[in-house]
Protein backbone atom coordinates (compact mmCIF):
# COMPACT_ATOMS: atom_id res chain seq x y z
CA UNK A 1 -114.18 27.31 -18.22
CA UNK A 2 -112.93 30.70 -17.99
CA UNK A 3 -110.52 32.43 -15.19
CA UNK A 4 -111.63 35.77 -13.99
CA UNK A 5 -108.42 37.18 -13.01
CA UNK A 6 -110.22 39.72 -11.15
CA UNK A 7 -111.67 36.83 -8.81
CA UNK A 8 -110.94 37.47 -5.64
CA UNK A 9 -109.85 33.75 -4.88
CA UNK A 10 -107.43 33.50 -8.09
CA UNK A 11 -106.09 37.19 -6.93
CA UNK A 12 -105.42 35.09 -3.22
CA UNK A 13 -103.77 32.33 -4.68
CA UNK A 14 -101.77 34.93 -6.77
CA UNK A 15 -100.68 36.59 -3.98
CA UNK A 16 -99.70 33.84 -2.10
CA UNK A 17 -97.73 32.25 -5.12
CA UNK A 18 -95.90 35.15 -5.03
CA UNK A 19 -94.94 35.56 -1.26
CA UNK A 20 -94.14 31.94 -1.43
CA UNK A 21 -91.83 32.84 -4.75
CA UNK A 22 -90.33 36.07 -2.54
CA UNK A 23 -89.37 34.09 0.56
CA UNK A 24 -87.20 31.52 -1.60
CA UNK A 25 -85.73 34.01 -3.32
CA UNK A 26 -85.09 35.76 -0.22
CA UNK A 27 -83.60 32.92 1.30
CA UNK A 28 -81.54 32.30 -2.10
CA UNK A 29 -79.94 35.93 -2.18
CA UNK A 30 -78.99 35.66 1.61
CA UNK A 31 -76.87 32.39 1.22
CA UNK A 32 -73.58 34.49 0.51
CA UNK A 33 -73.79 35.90 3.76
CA UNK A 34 -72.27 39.13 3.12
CA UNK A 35 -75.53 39.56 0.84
CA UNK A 36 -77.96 39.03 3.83
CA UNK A 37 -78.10 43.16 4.38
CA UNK A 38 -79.19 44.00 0.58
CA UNK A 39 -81.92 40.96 0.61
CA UNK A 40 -82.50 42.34 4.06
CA UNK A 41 -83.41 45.69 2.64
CA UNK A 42 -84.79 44.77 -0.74
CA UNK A 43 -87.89 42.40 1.10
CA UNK A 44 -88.84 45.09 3.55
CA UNK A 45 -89.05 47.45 0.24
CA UNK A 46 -91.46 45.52 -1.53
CA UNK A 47 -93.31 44.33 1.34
CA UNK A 48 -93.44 47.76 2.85
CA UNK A 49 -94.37 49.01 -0.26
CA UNK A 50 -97.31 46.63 -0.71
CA UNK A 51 -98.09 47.05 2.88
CA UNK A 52 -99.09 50.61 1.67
CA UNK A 53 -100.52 50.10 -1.35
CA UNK A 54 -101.39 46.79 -1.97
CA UNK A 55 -100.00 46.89 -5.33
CA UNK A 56 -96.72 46.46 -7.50
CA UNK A 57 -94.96 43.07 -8.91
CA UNK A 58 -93.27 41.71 -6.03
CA UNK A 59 -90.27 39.59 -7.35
CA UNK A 60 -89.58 41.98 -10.18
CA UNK A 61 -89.73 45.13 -7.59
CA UNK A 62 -87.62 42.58 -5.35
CA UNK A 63 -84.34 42.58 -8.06
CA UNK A 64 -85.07 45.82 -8.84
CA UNK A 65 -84.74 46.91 -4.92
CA UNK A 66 -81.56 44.91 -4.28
CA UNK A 67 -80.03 46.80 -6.89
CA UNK A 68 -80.64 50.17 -5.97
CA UNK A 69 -79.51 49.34 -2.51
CA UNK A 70 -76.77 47.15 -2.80
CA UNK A 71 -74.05 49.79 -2.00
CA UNK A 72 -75.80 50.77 0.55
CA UNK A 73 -77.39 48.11 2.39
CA UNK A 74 -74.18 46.35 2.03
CA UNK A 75 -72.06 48.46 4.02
CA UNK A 76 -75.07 49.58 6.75
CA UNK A 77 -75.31 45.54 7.22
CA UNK A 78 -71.15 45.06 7.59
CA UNK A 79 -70.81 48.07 9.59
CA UNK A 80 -73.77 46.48 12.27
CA UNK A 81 -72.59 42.80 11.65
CA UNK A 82 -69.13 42.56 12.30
CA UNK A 83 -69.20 43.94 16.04
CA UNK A 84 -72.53 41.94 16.18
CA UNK A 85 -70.33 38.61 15.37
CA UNK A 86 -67.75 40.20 18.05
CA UNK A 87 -70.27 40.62 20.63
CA UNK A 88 -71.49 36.50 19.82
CA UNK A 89 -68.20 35.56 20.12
CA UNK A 90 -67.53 37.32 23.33
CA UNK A 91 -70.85 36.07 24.96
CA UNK A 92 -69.69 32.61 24.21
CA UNK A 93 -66.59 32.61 25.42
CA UNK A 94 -66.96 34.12 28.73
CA UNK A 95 -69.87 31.92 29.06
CA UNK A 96 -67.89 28.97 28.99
CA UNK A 97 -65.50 30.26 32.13
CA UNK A 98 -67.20 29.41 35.20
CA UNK A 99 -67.19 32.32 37.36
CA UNK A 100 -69.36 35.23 38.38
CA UNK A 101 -67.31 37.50 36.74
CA UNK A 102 -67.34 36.01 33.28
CA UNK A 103 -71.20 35.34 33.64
CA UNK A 104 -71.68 38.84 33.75
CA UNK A 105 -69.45 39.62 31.18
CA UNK A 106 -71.24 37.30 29.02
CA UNK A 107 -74.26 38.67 30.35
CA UNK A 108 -73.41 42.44 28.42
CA UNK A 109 -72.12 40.82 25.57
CA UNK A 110 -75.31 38.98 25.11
CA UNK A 111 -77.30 42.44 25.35
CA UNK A 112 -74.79 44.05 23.25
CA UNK A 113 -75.31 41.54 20.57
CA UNK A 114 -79.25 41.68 20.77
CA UNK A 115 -79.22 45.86 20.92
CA UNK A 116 -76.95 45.27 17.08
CA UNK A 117 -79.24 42.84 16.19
CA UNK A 118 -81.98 45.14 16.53
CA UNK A 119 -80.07 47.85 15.16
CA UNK A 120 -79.44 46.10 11.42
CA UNK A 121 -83.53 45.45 11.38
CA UNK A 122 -83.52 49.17 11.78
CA UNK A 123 -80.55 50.09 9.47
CA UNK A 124 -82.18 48.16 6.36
CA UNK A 125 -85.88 48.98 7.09
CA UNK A 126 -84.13 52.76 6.89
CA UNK A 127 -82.00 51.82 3.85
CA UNK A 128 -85.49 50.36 1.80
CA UNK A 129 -88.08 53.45 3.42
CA UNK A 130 -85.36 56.29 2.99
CA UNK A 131 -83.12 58.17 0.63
CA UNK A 132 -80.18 59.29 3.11
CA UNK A 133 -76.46 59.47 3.69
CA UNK A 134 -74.77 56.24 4.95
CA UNK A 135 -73.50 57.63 7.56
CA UNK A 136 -76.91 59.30 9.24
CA UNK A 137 -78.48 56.01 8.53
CA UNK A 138 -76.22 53.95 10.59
CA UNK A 139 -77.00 56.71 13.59
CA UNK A 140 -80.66 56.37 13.10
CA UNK A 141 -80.50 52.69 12.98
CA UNK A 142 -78.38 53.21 16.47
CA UNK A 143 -80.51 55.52 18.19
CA UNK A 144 -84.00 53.80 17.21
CA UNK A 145 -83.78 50.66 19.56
CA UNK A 146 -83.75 53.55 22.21
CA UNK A 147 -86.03 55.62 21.00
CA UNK A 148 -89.06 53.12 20.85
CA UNK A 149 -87.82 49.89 22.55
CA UNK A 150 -91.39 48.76 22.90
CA UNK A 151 -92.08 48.55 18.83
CA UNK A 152 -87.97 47.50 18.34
CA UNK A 153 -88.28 44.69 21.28
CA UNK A 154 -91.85 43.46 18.28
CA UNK A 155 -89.58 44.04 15.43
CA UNK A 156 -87.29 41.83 16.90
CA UNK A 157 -89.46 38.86 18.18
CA UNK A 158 -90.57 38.20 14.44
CA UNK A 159 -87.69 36.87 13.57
CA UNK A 160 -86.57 35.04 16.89
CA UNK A 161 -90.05 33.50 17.02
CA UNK A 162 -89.42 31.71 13.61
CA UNK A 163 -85.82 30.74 15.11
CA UNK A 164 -87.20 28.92 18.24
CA UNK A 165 -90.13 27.76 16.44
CA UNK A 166 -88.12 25.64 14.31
CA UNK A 167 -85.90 24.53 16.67
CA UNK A 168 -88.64 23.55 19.03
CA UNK A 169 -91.02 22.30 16.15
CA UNK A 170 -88.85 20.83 13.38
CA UNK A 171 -91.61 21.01 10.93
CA UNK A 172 -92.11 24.17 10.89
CA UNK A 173 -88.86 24.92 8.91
CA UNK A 174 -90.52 24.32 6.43
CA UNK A 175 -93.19 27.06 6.70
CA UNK A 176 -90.55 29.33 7.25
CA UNK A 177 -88.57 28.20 3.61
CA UNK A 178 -91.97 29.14 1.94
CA UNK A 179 -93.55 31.62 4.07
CA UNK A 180 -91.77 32.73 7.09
CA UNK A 181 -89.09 35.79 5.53
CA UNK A 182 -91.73 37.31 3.08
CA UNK A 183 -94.77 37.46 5.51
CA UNK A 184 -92.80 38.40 8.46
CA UNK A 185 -91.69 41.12 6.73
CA UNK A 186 -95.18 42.06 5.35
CA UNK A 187 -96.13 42.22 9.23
CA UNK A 188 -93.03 43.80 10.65
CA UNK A 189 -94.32 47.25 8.08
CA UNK A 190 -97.39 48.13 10.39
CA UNK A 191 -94.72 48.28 13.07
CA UNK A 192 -92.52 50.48 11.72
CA UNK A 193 -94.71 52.34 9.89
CA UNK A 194 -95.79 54.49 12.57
CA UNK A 195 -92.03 54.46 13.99
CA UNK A 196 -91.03 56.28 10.80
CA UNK A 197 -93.60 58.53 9.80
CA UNK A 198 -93.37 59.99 12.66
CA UNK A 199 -89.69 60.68 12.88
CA UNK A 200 -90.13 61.15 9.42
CA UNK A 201 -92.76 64.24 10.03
CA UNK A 202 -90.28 65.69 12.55
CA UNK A 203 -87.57 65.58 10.43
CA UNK A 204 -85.17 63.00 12.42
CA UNK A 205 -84.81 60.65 9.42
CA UNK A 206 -84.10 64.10 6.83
């Protein structure tokens, strides 16, 4: 028996292997914690990249990604993460003090939080599509969420839907070690696609 690699079945399973291969890697590079911005970046490169084209090496385009935007990606991700970990912090605390008051203060926090959290899926989708100064890119990744909250409020739902999935479903952890990252971020291109070729045509992202 021969193997036609130009099957379209063996070019599935292919593809799949390598998704599969992506999302552990993925998950392997982000275990630092500090490195969660540059594996951020590099799996919306690829994965934008073959959202495009349908073409390329994944993994090796993957290590080749997180080294071009390590600098980068790094600081964009520290810059967004640190008040992001404030604004948790705050939420929680004033959450646990029972009064009106600290309910609403918990309240903004909580919003402040999600707005940053929105904000670094912006600032590394930016970092992987874009060649720009660190400094505009953190004000881009600011000013998107407000520009189209409808496609940001999308963006952000893929990965809170995988969150409450798992802790709802247990079992489904494990779709997300093999699957979740890598396809998510395969599907989170043809939203901001459009987002960026058209600030892209108007010269916002320049």
């Amino acid at each position: 028996m021969q193997v036609n690699p130009d099957n379209r079945t063996f070019q599935g399973i292919t593809t799949l292997l390598s998704f599969i291969a992506l999302n552990v890697i993925y998950l392997l590079c982000c275990v630092p914690v500090v490195t969660i911005g540059v594996a951020t970046s590099a799996l919306y490169e690829v994965t934008f990249r073959y959202a495009d084209e349908e073409s390329g090496n994944l993994l090796k385009d993957y290590f080749v990604a997180l080294k071009r935007n390590l600098v980068q990606a790094s600081v964009v991700f520290l810059a967004l993460a640190v008040p992001l970990a404030l604004m948790v912090f705050a939420a929680v605390f004033w959450s646990s003090l029972n009064s009106t008051v600290s309910w609403a203060a918990s309240a903004l926090a909580g919003l402040a939080a999600a707005y940053l959290f929105a904000a670094i899926l912006h600032g590394m989708a930016l970092v992987a599509s874009f060649h720009n100064t660190t400094r505009q890119t953190l004000k881009n990744a600011m000013l998107l969420p407000i520009v189209v909250p409808l496609r940001t409020l999308w963006i952000v739902l893929v990965p809170l839907t995988c969150f409450a999935l798992m802790v709802v479903v247990p079992a489904f952890t494990f779709i997300v070690a093999t699957l979740g990252f890598s396809v998510g971020a395969y599907g989170t291109a043809f939203l901001f696609r459009p987002v960026f070729r058209r600030f892209s045509e108007a010269g916002a992202t320049d």
